[in-house]
Protein backbone atom coordinates (compact mmCIF):
# COMPACT_ATOMS: atom_id res chain seq x y z
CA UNK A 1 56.39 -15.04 -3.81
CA UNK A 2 56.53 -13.06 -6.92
CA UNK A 3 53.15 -10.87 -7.31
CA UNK A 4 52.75 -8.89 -10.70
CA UNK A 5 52.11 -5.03 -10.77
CA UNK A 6 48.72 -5.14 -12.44
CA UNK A 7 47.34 -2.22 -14.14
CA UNK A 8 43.59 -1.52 -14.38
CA UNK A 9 43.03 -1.53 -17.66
CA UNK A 10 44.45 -5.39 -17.77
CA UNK A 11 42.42 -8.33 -17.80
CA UNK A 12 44.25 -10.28 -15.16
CA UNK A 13 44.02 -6.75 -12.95
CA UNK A 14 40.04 -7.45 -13.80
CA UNK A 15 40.02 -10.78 -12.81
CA UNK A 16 41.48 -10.04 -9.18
CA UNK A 17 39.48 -7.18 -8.49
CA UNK A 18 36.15 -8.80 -9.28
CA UNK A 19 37.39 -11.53 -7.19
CA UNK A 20 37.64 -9.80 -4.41
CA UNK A 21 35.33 -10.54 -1.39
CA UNK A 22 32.22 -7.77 -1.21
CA UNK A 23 30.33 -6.28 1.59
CA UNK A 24 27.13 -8.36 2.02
CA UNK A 25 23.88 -6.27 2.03
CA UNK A 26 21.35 -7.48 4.99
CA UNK A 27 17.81 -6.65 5.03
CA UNK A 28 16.15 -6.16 8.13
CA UNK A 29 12.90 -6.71 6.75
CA UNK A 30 10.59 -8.42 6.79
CA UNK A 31 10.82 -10.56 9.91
CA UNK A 32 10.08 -13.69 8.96
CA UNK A 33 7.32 -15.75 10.34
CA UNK A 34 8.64 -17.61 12.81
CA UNK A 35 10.00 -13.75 14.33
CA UNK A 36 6.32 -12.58 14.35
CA UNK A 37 5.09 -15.73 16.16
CA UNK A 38 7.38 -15.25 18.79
CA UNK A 39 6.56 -11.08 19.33
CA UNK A 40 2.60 -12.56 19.55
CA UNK A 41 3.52 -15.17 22.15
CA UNK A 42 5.76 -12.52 24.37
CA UNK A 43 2.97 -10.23 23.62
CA UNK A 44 0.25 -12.61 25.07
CA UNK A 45 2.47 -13.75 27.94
CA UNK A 46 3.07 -9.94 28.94
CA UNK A 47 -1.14 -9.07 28.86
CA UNK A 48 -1.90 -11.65 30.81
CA UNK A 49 0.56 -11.65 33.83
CA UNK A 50 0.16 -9.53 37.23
CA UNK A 51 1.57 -6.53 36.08
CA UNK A 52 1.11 -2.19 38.17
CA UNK A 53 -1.69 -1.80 35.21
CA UNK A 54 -3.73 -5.11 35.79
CA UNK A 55 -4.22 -4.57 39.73
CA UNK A 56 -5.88 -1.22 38.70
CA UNK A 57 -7.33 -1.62 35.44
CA UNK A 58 -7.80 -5.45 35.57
CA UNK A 59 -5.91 -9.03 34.13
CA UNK A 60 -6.73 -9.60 30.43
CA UNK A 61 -7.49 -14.00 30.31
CA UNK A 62 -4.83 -15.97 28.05
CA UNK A 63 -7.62 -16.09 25.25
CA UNK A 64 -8.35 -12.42 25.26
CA UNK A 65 -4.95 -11.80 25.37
CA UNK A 66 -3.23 -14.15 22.58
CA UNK A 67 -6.56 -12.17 20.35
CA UNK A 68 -5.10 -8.51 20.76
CA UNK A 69 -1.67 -9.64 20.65
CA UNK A 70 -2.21 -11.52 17.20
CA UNK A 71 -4.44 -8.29 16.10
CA UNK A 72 -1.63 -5.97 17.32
CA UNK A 73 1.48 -7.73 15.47
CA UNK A 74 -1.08 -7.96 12.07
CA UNK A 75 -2.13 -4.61 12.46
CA UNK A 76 1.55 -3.09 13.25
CA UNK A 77 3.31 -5.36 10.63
CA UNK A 78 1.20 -3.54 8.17
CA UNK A 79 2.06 0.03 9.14
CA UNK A 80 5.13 -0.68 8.93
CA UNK A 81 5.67 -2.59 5.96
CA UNK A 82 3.63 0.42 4.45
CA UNK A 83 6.56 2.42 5.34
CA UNK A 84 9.10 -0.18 4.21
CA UNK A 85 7.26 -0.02 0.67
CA UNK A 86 7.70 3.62 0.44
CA UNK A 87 11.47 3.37 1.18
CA UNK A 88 12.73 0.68 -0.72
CA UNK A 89 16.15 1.19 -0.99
CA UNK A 90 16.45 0.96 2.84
CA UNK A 91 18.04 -1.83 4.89
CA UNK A 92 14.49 -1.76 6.83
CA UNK A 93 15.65 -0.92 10.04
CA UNK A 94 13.53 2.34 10.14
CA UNK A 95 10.49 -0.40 9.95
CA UNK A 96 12.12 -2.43 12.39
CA UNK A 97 12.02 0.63 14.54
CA UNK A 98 8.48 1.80 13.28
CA UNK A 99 7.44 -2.38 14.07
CA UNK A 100 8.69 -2.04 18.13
CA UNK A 101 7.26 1.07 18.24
CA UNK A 102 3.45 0.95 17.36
CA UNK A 103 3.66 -2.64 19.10
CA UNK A 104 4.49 -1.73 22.12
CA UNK A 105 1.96 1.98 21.79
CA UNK A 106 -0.97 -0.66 21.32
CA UNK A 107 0.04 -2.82 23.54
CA UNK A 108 -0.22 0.05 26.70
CA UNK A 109 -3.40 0.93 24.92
CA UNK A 110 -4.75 -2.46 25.48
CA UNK A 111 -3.38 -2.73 29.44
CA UNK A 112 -4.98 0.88 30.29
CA UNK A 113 -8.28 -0.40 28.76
CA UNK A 114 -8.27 -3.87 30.63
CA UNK A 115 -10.29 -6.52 30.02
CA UNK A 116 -13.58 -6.12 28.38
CA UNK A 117 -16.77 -7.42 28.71
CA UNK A 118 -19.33 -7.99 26.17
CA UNK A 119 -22.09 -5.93 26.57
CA UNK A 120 -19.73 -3.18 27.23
CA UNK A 121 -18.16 -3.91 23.52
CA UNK A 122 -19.20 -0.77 21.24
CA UNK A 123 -17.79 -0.93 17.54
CA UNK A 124 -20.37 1.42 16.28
CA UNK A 125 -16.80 4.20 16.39
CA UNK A 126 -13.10 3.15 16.19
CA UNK A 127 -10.29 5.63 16.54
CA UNK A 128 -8.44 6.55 13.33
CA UNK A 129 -5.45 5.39 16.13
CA UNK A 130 -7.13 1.91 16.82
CA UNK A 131 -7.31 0.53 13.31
CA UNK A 132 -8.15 -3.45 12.94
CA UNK A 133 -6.72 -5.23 9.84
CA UNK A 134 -8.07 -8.30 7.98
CA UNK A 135 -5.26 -9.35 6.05
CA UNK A 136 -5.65 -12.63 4.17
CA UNK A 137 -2.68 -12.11 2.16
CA UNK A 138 -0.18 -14.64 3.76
CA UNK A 139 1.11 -17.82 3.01
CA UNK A 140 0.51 -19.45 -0.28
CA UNK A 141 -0.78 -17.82 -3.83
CA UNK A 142 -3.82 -19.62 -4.10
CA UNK A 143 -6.81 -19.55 -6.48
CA UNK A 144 -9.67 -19.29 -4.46
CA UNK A 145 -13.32 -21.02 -5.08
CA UNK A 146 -16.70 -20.35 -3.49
CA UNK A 147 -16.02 -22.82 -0.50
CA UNK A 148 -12.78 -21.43 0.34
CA UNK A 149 -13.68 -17.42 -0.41
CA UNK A 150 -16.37 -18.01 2.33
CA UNK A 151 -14.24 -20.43 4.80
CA UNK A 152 -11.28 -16.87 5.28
CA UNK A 153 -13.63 -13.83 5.03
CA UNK A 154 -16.37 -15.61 8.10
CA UNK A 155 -14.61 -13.24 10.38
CA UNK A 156 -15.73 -10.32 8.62
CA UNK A 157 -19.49 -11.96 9.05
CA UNK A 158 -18.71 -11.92 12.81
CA UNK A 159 -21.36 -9.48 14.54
CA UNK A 160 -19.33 -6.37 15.84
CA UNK A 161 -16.05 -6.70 14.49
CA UNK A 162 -14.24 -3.91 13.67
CA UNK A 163 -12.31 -4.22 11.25
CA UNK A 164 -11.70 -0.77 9.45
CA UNK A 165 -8.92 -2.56 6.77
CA UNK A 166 -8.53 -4.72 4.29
CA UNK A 167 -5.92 -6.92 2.46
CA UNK A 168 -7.00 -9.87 -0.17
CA UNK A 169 -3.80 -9.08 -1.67
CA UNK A 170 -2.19 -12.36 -3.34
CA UNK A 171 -4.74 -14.27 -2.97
CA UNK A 172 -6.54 -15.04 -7.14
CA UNK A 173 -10.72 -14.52 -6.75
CA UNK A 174 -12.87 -16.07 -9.40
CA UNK A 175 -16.30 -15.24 -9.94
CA UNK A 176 -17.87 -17.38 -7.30
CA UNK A 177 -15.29 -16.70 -4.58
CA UNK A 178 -16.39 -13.20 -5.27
CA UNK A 179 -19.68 -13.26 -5.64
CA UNK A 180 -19.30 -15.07 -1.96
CA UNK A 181 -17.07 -11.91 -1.04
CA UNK A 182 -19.38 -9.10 -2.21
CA UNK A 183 -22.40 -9.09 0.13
CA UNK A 184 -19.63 -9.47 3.10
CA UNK A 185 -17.95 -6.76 2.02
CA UNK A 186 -21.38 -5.09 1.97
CA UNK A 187 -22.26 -5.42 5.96
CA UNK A 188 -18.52 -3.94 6.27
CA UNK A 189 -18.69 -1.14 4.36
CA UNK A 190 -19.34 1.66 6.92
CA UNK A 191 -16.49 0.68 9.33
CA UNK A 192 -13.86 0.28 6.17
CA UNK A 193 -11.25 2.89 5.73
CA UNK A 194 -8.63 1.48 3.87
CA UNK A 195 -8.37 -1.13 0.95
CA UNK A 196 -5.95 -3.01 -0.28
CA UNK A 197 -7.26 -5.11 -3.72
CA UNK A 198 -3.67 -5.52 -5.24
CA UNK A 199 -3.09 -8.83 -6.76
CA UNK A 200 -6.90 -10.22 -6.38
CA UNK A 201 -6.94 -11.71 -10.47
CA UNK A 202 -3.97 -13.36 -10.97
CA UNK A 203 -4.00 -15.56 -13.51
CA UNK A 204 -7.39 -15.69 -14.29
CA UNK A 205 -8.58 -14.39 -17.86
CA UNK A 206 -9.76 -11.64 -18.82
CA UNK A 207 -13.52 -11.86 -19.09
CA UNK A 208 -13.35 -13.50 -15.27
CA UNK A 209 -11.07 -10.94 -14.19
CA UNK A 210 -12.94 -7.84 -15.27
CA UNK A 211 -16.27 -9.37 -13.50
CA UNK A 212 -14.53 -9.80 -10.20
CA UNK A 213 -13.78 -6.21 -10.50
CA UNK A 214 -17.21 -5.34 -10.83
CA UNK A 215 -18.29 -7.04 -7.98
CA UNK A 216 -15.95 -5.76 -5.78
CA UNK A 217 -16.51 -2.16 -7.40
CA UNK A 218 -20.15 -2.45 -6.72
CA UNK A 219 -19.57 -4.51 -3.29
CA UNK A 220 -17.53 -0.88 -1.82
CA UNK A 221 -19.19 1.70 -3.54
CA UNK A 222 -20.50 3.15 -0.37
CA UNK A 223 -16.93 2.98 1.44
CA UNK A 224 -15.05 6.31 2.91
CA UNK A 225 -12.00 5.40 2.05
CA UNK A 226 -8.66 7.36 3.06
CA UNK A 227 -6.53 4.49 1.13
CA UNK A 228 -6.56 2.44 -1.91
CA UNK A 229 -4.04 0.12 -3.27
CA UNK A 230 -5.49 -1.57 -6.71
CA UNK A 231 -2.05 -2.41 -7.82
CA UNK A 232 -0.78 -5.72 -9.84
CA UNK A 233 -4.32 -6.40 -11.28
CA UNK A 234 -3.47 -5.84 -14.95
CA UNK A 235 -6.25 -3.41 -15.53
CA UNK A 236 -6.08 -1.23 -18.49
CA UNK A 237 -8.52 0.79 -19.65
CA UNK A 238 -11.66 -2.21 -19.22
CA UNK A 239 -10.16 -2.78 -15.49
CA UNK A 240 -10.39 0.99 -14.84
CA UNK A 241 -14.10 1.02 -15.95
CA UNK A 242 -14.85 -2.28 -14.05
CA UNK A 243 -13.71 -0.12 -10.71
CA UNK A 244 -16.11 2.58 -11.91
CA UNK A 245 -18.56 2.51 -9.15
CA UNK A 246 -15.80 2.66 -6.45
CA UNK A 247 -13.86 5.16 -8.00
CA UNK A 248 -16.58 7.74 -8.69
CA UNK A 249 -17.89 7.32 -5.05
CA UNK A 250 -14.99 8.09 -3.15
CA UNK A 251 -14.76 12.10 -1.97
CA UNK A 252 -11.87 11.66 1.27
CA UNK A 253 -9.18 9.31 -0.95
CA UNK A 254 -5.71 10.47 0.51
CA UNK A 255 -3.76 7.17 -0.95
CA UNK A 256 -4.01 5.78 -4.26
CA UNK A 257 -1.94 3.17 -5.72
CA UNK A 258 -2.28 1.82 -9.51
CA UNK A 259 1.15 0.15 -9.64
CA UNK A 260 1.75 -2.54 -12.72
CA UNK A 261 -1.64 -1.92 -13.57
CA UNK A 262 -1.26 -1.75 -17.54
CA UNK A 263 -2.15 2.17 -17.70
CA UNK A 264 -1.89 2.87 -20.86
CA UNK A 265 -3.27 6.01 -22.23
CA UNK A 266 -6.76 4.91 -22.57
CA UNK A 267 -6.58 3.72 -19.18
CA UNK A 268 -5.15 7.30 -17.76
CA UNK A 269 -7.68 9.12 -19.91
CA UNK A 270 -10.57 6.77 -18.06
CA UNK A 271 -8.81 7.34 -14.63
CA UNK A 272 -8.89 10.91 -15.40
CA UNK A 273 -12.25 10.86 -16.27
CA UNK A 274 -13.83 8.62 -13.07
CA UNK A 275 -11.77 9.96 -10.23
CA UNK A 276 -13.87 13.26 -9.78
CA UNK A 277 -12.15 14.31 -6.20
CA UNK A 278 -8.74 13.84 -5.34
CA UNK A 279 -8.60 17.19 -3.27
CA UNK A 280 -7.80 15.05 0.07
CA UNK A 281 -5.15 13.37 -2.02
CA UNK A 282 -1.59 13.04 -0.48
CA UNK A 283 -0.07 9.92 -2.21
CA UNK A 284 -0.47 8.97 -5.94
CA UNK A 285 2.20 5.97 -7.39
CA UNK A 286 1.72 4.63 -10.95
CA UNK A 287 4.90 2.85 -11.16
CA UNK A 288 5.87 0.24 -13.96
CA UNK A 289 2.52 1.45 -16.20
CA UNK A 290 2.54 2.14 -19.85
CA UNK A 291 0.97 5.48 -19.79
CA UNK A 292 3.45 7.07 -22.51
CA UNK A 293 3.22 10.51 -23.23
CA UNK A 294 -0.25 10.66 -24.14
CA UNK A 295 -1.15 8.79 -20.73
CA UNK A 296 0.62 11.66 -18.76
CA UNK A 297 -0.98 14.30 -20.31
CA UNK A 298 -4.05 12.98 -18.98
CA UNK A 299 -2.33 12.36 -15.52
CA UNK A 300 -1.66 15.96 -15.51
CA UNK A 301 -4.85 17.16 -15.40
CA UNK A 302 -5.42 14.81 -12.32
CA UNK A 303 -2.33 16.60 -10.92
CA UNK A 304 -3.74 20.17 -11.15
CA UNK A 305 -6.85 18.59 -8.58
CA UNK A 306 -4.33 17.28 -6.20
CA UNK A 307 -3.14 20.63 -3.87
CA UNK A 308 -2.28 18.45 -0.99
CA UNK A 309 0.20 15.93 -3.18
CA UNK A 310 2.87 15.15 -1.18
CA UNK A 311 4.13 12.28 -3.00
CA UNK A 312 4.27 11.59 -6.50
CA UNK A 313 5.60 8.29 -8.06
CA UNK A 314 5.40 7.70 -11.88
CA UNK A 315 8.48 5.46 -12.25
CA UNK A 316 8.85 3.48 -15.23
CA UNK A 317 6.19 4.93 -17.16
CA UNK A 318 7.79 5.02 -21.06
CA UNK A 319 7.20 8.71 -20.70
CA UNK A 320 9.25 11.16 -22.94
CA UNK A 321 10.22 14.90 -22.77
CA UNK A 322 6.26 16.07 -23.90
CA UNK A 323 4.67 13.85 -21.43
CA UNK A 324 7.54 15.05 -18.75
CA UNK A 325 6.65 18.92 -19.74
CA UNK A 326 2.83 18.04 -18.99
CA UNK A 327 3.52 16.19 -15.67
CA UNK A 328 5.56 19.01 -14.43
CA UNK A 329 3.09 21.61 -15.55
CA UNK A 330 0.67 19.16 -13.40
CA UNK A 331 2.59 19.80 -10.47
CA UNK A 332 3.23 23.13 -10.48
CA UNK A 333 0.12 23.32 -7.87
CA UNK A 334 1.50 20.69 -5.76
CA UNK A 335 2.72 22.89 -3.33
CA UNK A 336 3.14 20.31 -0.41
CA UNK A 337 5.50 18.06 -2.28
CA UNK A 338 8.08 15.73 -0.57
CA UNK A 339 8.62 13.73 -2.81
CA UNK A 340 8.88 13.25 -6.98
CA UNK A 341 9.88 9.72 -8.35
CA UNK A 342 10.07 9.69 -12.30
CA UNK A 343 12.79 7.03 -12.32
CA UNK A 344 13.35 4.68 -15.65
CA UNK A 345 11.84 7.09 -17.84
CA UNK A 346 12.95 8.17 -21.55
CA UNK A 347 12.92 12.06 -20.45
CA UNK A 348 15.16 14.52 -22.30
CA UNK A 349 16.15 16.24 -19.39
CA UNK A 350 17.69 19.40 -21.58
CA UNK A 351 14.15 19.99 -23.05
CA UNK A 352 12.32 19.63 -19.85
CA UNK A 353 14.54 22.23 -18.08
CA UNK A 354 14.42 25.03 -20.84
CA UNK A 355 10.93 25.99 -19.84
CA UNK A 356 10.63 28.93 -17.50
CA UNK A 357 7.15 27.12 -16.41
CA UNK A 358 8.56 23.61 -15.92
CA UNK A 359 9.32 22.81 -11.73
CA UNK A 360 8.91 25.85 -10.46
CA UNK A 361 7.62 24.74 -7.40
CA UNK A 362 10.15 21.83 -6.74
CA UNK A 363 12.44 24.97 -7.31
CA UNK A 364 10.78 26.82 -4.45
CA UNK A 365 10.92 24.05 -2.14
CA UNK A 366 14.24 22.31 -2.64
CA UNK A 367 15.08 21.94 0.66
CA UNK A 368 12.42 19.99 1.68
CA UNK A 369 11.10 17.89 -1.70
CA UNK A 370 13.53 14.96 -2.91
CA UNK A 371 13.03 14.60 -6.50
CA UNK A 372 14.41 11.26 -7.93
């Protein structure tokens, strides 16, 4: 059969290339449900059978059991979807491997400790390595009401739990629901380390919005919180005064996330102003904002308090060669950086180079900081 010599400028040479078969890309996460209720009923199964740790520590019953393994999975799926999150462009295999691993580290935990009794249950303390998540954001995107606010958060009501995170994420509070959520959150607010409000408004307006963040500002004002993830809430500058209370309180932040949180410069200015410690601070993203040039100037001068940063994200930001000079000036006392993400920006890279000030210590440290 005659074939024609095709050249690659041609049309018909286009045509066959782009009809070509391609390599398919496969994610490895996140498992999907029906995976994770399978690891909590092998879990359970392996807790609660004769095993060399049960003769001499003691057999956890099927009901104890199926508890830490559904706690376990929860509280692992988070740690590692945390670190799927912060490498995106992955194939998730590293959280695959992160998953198996903390899984089966809590799971020995929970066979050397045996089975417990009540009166010797103590959650007055919990291990930074023994965190408990309450994670409500699953299945659908609903709007809650007062009823149904109360009916998901009763196990945070449940005398000596110890839960020490949170996630309401996709899951739309209006007032009531949150006025049902706030004096909860209250009798939680010693044991809580990290919070995770992202997504909490959806669709609600803007009046109704700004008052559920003022109850849950006010509700975890007394928190110590090492994280805080207040992404996808459409804030701006009214949102970041709503969280007033909870920003100005917190002194150990380490994580903060404001991702698609409308930050525009008012709102970076206000951030600037309310956050008044972020020398614990190790992670800082304010992707997909529109903080503008302006906005990172103010961002800057949170960047000069932060000499532990070790990751910086402020992808998709509108910011242009002034605000780019200011950010990098910012940084210039982030000696600990790993890692610099100002993707999608309108940055003249010429201008930002031809200062002798501008990433000087990137420049110090370029074996070890990946700058994107």
């Amino acid at each position: 059969m005659f074939l024609p010599i095709l050249n690659k400028s041609s049309p018909m040479s286009s045509f066959y290339m782009e009809s070509q078969p391609r390599a398919l890309s496969i994610k490895l996460w996140p498992p999907s449900e029906a995976t994770r209720r399978i690891l909590v009923e092998r879990m359970t199964k392996n807790l609660s059978t004769e095993s060399l740790f049960s003769r001499k520590y003691g057999l956890l019953s099927k009901e104890e059991a199926s508890e830490n393994a559904t706690e376990i999975e929860k509280t692992c799926f988070c740690i590692a979807n945390d670190h799927f999150e912060e490498e995106p462009d992955g194939d998730g295999s590293s959280a695959v491997q992160l998953y198996a691993k903390e899984t089966s580290k809590f799971m020995l935990e929970i066979l050397k400790r045996g089975p417990k009794k009540k009166e010797d249950v103590d959650f007055t303390v919990v291990n930074a390595s023994q965190r408990i998540v309450f994670d409500i954001s699953g299945g659908r995107r609903d709007f809650l009401n007062a009823d149904e606010a109360g009916e998901l958060l009763s196990p945070l009501k449940e005398e000596g739990n110890a839960y020490t995170k949170i996630c309401f994420s996709n899951r739309s509070f209006g007032v009531d629901a949150a006025r049902v959520a706030e004096p909860i959150l209250r009798s939680v607010t010693k044991q809580l380390v990290e919070v995770d409000l992202s997504d909490i408004v959806a669709g609600r307006p803007e009046d109704e919005a700004l008052e559920v963040m003022r109850l849950f500002s006010s509700a975890l004002e007394s928190c110590e919180l090492k994280y805080l993830n207040l992404s996808n809430n459409a804030m701006g500058e009214k949102g970041v005064r709503a969280f007033e209370p909870l920003f100005r309180s917190q002194n150990s932040l380490e994580e903060l996330y404001l991702m698609n949180d409308g930050i525009s410069e008012e709102a970076a200015k206000a951030l600037c102003e309310l956050i008044p410690s972020t020398d614990k601070l190790r992670i800082l993203h304010f992707h997909n904002n529109m903080t503008g040039d302006e906005g990172a100037l103010a961002i800057s001068v949170v960047l000069k308090r932060c000499p532990l940063l070790e990751d910086f994200r402020c992808s998709s930001t509108r910011v242009d060669s002034e605000g780019g000079i200011a950010l990098a000036e910012g940084l210039e006392t982030c000696t600990h950086l790993k890692k610099l993400d100002l993707r999608d920006n309108i940055l003249e890279w010429k201008l930002v180079s031809s200062s002798a000030k501008l990433w000087r210590s990137l420049q110090a440290s370029t074996n070890s900081t990946s700058v994107i």
